[in-house]
Protein backbone atom coordinates (compact mmCIF):
# COMPACT_ATOMS: atom_id res chain seq x y z
CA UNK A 1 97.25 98.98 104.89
CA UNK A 2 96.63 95.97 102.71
CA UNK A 3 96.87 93.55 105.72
CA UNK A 4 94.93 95.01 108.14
CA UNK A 5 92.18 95.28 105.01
CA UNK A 6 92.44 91.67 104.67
CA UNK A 7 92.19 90.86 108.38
CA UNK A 8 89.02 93.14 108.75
CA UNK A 9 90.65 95.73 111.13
CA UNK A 10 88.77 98.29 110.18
CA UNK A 11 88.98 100.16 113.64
CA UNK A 12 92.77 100.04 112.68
CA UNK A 13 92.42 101.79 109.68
CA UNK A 14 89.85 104.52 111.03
CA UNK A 15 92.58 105.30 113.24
CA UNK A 16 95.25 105.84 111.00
CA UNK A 17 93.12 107.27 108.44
CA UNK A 18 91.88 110.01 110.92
CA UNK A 19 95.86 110.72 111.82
CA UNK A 20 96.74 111.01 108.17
CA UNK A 21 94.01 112.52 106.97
CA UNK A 22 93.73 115.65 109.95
CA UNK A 23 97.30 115.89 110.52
CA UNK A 24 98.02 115.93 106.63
CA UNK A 25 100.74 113.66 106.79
CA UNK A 26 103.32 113.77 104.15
CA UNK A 27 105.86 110.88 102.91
CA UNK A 28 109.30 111.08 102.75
CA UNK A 29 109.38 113.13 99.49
CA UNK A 30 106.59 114.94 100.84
CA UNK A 31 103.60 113.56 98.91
CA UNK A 32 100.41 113.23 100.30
CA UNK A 33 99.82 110.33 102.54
CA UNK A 34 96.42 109.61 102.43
CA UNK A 35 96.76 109.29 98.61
CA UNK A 36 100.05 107.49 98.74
CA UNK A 37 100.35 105.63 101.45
CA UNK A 38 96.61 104.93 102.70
CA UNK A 39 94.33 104.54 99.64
CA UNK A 40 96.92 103.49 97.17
CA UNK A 41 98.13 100.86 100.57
CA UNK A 42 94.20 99.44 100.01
CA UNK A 43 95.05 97.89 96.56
CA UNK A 44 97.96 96.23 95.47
CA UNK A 45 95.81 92.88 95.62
CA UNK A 46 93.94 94.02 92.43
CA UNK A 47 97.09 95.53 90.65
CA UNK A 48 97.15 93.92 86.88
CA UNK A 49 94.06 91.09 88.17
CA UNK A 50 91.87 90.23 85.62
CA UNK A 51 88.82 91.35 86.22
CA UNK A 52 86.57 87.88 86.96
CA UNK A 53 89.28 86.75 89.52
CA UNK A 54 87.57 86.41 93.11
CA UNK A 55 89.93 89.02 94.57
CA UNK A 56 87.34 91.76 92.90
CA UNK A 57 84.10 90.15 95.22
CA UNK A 58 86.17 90.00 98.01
CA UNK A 59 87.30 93.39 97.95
CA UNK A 60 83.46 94.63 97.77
CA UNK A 61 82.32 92.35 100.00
CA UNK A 62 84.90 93.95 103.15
CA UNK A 63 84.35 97.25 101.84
CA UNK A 64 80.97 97.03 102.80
CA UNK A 65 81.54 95.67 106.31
CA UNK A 66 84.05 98.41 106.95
CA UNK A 67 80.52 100.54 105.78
CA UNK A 68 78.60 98.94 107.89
CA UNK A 69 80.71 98.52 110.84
CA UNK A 70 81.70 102.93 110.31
CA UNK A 71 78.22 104.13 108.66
CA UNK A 72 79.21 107.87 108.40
CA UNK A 73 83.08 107.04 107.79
CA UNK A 74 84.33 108.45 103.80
CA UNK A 75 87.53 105.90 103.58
CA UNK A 76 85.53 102.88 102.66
CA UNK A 77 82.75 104.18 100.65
CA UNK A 78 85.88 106.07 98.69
CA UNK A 79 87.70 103.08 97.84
CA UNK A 80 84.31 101.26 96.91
CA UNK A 81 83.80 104.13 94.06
CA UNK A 82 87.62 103.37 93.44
CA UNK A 83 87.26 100.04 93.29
CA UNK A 84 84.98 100.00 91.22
CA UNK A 85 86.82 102.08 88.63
CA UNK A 86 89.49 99.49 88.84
CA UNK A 87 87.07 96.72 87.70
CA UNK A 88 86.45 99.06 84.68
CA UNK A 89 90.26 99.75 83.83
CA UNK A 90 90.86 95.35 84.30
CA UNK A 91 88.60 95.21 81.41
CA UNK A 92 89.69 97.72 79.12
CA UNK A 93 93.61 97.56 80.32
CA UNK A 94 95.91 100.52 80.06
CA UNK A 95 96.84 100.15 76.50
CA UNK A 96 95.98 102.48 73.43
CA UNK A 97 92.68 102.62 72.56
CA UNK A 98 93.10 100.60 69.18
CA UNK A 99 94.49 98.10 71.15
CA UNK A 100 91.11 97.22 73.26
CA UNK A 101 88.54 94.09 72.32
CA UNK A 102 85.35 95.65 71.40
CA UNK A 103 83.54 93.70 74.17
CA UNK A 104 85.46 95.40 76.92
CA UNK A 105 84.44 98.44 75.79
CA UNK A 106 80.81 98.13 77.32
CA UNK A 107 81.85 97.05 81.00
CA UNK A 108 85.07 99.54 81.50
CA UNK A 109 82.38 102.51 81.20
CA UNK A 110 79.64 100.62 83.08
CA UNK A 111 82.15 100.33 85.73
CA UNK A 112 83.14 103.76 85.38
CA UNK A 113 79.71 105.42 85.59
CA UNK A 114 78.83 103.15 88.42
CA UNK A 115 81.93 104.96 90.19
CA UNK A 116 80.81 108.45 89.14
CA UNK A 117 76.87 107.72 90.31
CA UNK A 118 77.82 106.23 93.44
CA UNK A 119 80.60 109.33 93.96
CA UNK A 120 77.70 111.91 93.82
CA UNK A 121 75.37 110.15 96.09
CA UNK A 122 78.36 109.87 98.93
CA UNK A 123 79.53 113.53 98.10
CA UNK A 124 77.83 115.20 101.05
CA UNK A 125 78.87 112.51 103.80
CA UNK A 126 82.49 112.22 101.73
CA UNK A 127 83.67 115.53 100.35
CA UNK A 128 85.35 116.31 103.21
CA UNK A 129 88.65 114.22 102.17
CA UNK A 130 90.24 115.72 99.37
CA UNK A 131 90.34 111.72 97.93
CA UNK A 132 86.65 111.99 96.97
CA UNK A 133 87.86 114.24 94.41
CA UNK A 134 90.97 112.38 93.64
CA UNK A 135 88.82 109.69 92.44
CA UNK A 136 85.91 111.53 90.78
CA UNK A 137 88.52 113.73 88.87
CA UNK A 138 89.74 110.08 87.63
CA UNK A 139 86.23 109.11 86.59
CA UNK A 140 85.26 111.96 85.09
CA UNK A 141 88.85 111.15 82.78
CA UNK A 142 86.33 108.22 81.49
CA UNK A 143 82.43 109.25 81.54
CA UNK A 144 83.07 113.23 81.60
CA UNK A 145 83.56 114.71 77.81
CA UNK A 146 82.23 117.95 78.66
CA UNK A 147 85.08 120.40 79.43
CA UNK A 148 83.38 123.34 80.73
CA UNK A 149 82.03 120.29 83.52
CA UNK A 150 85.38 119.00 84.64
CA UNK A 151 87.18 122.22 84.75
CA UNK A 152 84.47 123.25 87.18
CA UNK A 153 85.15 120.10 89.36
CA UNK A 154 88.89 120.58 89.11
CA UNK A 155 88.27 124.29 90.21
CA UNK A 156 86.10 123.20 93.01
CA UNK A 157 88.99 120.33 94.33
CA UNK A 158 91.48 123.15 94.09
CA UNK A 159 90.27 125.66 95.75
CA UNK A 160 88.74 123.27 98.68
CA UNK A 161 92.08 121.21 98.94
CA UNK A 162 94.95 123.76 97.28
CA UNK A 163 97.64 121.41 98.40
CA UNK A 164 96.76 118.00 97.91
CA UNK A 165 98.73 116.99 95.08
CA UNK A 166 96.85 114.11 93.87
CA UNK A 167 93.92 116.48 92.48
CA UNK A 168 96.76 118.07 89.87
CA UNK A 169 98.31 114.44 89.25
CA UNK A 170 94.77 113.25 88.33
CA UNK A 171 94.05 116.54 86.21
CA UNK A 172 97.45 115.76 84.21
CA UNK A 173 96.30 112.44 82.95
CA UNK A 174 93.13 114.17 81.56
CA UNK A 175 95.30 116.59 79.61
CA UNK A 176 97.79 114.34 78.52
CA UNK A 177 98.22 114.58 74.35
CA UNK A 178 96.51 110.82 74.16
CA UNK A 179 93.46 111.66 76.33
CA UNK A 180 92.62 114.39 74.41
CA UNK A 181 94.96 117.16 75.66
CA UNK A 182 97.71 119.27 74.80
CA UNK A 183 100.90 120.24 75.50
CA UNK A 184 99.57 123.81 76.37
CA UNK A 185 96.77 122.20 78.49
CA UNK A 186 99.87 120.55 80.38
CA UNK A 187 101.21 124.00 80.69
CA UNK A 188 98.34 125.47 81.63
CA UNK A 189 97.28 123.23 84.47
CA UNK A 190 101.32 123.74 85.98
CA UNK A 191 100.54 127.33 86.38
CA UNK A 192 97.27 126.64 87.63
CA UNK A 193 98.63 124.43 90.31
CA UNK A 194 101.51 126.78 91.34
CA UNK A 195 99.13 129.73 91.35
CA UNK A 196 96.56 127.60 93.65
CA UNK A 197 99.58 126.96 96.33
CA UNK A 198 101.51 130.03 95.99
CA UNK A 199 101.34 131.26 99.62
CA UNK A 200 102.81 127.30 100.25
CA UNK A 201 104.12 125.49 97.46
CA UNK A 202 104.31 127.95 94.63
CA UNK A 203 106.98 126.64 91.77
CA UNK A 204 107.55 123.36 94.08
CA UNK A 205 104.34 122.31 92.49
CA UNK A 206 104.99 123.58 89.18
CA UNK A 207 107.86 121.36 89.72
CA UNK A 208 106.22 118.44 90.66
CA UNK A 209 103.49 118.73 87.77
CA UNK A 210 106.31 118.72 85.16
CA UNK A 211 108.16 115.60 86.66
CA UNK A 212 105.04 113.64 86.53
CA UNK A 213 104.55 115.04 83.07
CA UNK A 214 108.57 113.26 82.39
CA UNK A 215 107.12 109.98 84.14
CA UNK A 216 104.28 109.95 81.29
CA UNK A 217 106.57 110.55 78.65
CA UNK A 218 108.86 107.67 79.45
CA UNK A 219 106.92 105.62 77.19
CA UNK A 220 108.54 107.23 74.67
CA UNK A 221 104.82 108.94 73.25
CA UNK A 222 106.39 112.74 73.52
CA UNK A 223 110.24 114.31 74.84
CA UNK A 224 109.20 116.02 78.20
CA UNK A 225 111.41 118.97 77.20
CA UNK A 226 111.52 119.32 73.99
CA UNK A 227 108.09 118.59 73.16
CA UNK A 228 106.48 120.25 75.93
CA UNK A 229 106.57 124.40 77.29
CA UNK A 230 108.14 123.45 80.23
CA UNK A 231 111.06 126.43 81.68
CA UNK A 232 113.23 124.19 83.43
CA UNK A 233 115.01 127.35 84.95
CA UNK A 234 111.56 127.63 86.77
CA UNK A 235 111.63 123.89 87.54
CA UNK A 236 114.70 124.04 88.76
CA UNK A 237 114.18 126.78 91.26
CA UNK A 238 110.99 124.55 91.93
CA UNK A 239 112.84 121.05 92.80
CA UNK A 240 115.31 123.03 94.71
CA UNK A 241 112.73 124.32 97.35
CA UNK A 242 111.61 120.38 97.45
CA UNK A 243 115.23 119.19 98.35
CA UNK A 244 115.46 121.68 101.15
CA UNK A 245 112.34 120.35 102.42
CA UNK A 246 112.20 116.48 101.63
CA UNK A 247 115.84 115.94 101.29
CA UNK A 248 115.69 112.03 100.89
CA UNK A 249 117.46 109.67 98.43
CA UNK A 250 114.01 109.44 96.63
CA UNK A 251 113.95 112.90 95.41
CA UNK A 252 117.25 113.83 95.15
CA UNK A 253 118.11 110.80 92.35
CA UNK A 254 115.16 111.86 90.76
CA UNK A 255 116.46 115.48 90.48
CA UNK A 256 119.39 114.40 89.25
CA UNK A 257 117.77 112.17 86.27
CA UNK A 258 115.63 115.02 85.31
CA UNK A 259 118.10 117.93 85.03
CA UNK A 260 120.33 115.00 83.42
CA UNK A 261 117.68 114.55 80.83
CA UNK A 262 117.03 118.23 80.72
CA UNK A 263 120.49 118.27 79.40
CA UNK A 264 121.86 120.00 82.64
CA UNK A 265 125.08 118.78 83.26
CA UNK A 266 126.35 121.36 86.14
CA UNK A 267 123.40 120.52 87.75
CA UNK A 268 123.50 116.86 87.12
CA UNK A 269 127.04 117.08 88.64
CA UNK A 270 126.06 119.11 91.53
CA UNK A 271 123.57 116.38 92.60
CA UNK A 272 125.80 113.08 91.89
CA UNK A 273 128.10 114.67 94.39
CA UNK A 274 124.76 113.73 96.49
CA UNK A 275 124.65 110.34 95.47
CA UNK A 276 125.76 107.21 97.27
CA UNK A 277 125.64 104.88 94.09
CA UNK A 278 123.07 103.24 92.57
CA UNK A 279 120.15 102.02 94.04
CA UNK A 280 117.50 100.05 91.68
CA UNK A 281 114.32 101.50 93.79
CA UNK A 282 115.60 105.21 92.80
CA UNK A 283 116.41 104.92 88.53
CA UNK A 284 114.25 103.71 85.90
CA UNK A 285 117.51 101.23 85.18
CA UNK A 286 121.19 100.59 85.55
CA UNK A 287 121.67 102.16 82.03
CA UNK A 288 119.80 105.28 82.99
CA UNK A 289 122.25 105.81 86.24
CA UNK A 290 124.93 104.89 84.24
CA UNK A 291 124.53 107.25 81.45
CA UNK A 292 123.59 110.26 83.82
CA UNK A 293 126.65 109.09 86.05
CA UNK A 294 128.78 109.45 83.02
CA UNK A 295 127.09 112.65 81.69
CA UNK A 296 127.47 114.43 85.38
CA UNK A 297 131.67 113.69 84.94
CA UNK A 298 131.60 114.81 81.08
CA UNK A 299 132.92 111.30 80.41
CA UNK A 300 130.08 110.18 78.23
CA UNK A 301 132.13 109.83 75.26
CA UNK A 302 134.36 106.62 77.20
CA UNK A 303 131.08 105.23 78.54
CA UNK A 304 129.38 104.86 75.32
CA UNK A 305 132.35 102.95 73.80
CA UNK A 306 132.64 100.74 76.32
CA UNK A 307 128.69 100.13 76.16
CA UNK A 308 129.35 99.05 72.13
CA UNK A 309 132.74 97.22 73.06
CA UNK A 310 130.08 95.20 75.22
CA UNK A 311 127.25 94.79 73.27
CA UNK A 312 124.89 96.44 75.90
CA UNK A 313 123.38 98.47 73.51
CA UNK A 314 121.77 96.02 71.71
CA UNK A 315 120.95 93.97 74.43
CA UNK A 316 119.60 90.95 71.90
CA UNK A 317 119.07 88.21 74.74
CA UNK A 318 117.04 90.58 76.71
CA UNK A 319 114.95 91.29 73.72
CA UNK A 320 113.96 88.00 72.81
CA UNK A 321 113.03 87.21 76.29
CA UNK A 322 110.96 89.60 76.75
CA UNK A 323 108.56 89.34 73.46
CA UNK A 324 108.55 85.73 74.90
CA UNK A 325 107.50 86.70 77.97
CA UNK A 326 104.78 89.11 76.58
CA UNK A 327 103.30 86.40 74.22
CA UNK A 328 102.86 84.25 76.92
CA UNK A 329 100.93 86.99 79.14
CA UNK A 330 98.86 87.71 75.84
CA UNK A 331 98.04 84.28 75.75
CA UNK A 332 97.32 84.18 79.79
CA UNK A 333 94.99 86.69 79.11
CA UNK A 334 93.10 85.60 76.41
CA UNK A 335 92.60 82.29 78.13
CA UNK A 336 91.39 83.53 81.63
CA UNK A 337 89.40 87.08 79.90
CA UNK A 338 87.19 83.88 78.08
CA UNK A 339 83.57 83.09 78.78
CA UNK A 340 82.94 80.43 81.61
CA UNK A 341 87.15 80.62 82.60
CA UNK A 342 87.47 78.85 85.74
CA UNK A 343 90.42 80.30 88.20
CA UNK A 344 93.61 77.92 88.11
CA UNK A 345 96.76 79.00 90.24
CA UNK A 346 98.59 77.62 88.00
CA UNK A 347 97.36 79.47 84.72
CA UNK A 348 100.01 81.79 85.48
CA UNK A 349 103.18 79.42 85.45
CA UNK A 350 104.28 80.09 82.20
CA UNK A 351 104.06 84.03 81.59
CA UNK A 352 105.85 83.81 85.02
CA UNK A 353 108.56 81.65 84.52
CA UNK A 354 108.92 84.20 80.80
CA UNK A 355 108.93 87.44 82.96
CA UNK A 356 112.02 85.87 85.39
CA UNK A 357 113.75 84.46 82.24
CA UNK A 358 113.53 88.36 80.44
CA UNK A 359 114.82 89.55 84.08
CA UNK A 360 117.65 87.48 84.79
CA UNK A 361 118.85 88.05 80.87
CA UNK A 362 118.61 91.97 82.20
CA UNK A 363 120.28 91.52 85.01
CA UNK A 364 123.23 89.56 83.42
CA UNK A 365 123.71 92.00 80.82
CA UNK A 366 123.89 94.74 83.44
C-alpha cells in the first residue's frame, strides 16, 4: 500500500480498498484487512518520525490529492484524521506520562482534537467503513474523558460493525490499567465483544481480546493471568475455534506461547507437536521459544542449567549495548525535537550504528 501511496496511484488503492473493504477480506490469521493490511499498509513512512521531519507535509499534501482526485471516497479523508493523530502521538511519544516534556503536551492534543473535529465533519460521507470508528475510538482515548460519551460511541461501532475487530482492539487500549482502566473494565469489554459476535465469533473474540490484553502486558506493567479475570478454559475453547479456521504458523506459535505462559503444559505440548522450529517473525525471542520448547517436553529443569552454565541469563554484553544505544536515540531526539532543527540524513548515524551493535551482541548470545 505504501508504494502505490507514494507513487500517487490512488485509482490503485480505490480498487483494492473497495475489494477489501465489501468483500471483508481477512488475513491469514483472520484479522481484518482493511485495518491490517490497507490502513496500517498507508504508514510505515511515519512509524517512530519525529514530528517536524518533511515526511509529515508530504503525507498531507497526497492525502489531499487522493481527496481531490475521489471527492466522496472515505479511505483518504480517514487516514488524514489518522494522520493527523500520528503527528500528535510524534510529539508526546508512547512513553509514561511522567516521562513527556511539558511543551509536547500542548501540540499532541491539538493534533488530537484536530483528528476528532475533522472525524465528525466526514462522519456522514465516512461512517460507512467501520475504520472511521477505528480511528475516532483512538481519539476519543486522548480528547474524550467523559465515559458515559465513549461507551456510547463504542456501542454505536459495535453494533454497526459487530465483527470488525479493530473497534474492540482500540476499546482495550482505553481500558488498559495506565489509561485509566481496570482489570474488570478489560473483562468487561471481552464479554462485550463475544456477546456482540456470538452468532459468528462468540469466545474466538473473547479469545482474541485477551491475547491482545498478553501483548500489552509484555512490558512487564501487569501478569496477563494472574493479574487479570481472564478463564483461560474459555480462551482456550476460544483460540481453538481460531486454529480450525486460520490454521497458519502465525497463530498457532502464538497459541502455543500463550497457553505456555498460561502455565498449560499439555496444551503447550499439544501445539509444539505443530511446530516446525523456530521462526523469529512468530516469538517475541529465541529465549521465549526456547523456554516454552523446553516447558512443552517437561525438560525445563536441564534447559535452565544449561542457560546459567552459559551465562545467557545475564546477558551483560547485550545490556550495555543497548543503554548505549538508547542514550544515543535520547540524544537524537533531543537534538532534532529542538527549535529551528534543520533535517540531516545523517543525524541518525550514531543511534543506528548503537541499535546494530545491541543486535548483533543479541544475536551472538543466542
Amino acid at each position: 500500500m505504501e508504494d502505490l501511496f507514494i507513487q500517487g496511484n490512488y485509482a490503485e488503492l480505490e480498487k483494492i480498498y473497495h475489494h477489501i473493504k465489501d468483500n471483508d477480506v481477512r488475513t491469514g490469521s483472520g484479522i481484518n484487512a482493511l485495518d491490517e493490511e490497507f490502513y496500517n499498509g498507508l504508514w510505515s513512512n511515519i512509524y517512530q518520525v519525529p514530528p517536524k521531519f518533511k515526511v509529515w507535509d508530504d503525507d498531507e499534501k497526497s492525502l489531499k490529492k487522493w481527496m481531490v482526485q475521489f471527492p466522496t471516497s472515505p479511505a483518504p479523508r480517514i487516514a488524514y484524521a489518522k494522520l493527523l493523530l500520528e503527528h500528535g502521538w510524534a510529539y508526546r511519544g508512547y512513553a509514561t506520562s511522567d516521562n513527556v516534556g511539558k511543551m509536547d503536551w500542548k501540540p499532541f492534543q491539538q493534533y488530537a482534537l484536530s483528528s476528532q473535529q475533522y472525524l465528525k465533519s466526514i462522519k456522514k460521507l465516512s461512517a460507512s467503513d467501520p475504520q472511521w470508528y477505528v480511528v475516532s475510538l483512538q481519539t476519543a482515548l486522548v480528547t474524550d474523558k467523559d465515559e458515559a460519551s465513549y461507551q456510547s460511541l463504542l456501542n454505536e461501532a459495535a453494533t454497526k460493525f459487530p465483527e470488525y475487530y479493530g473497534i474492540y482492539y482500540s476499546a482495550l487500549t482505553h481500558y488498559l490499567p495506565m489509561w485509566g482502566g481496570s482489570f474488570d473494565a478489560l473483562d468487561h469489554l471481552a464479554n462485550f465483544a463475544a456477546e456482540k459476535t456470538k452468532q459468528k465469533d462468540g469466545d474466538e473474540l473473547y479469545a482474541r481480546i485477551y491475547w491482545g490484553i498478553e501483548g500489552e502486558a509484555a512490558n512487564g506493567r501487569f501478569n496477563w493471568v494472574k493479574d487479570t479475570k481472564l478463564d483461560w478454559a474459555r480462551m482456550k475453547v476460544g483460540l481453538n475455534g481460531i486454529i480450525a479456521k486460520y490454521p497458519s504458523d502465525w497463530n498457532i506459535n502464538h497459541y502455543a506461547y500463550l497457553a505456555c505462559t498460561a502455565k498449560d503444559q499439555p496444551q503447550t505440548a499439544l501445539l509444539f507437536k505443530q511446530i516446525n522450529g523456530y521462526v523469529k517473525e512468530n516469538w517475541k525471542s529465541r529465549f521465549s521459544y526456547g523456554y516454552c520448547q523446553a516447558y512443552a517436553s517437561n525438560t525445563l529443569e536441564e534447559y535452565n542449567k544449561d542457560l546459567n552454565a552459559n551465562g545467557m541469563t545475564l546477558d551483560p554484553v547485550a545490556r550495555q549495548k543497548y543503554h548505549e544505544y538508547m542514550a544515543a536515540f535520547k540524544a537524537y531526539e533531543s537534538k532534532t525535537n529542538a527549535l529551528g532543527y534543520k533535517y540531516d540524513s545523517h543525524d541518525t548515524d550514531d543511534y543506528q550504528q548503537k541499535y546494530n551493535e545491541y543486535i548483533k551482541a543479541m544475536s551472538e548470545n543466542q
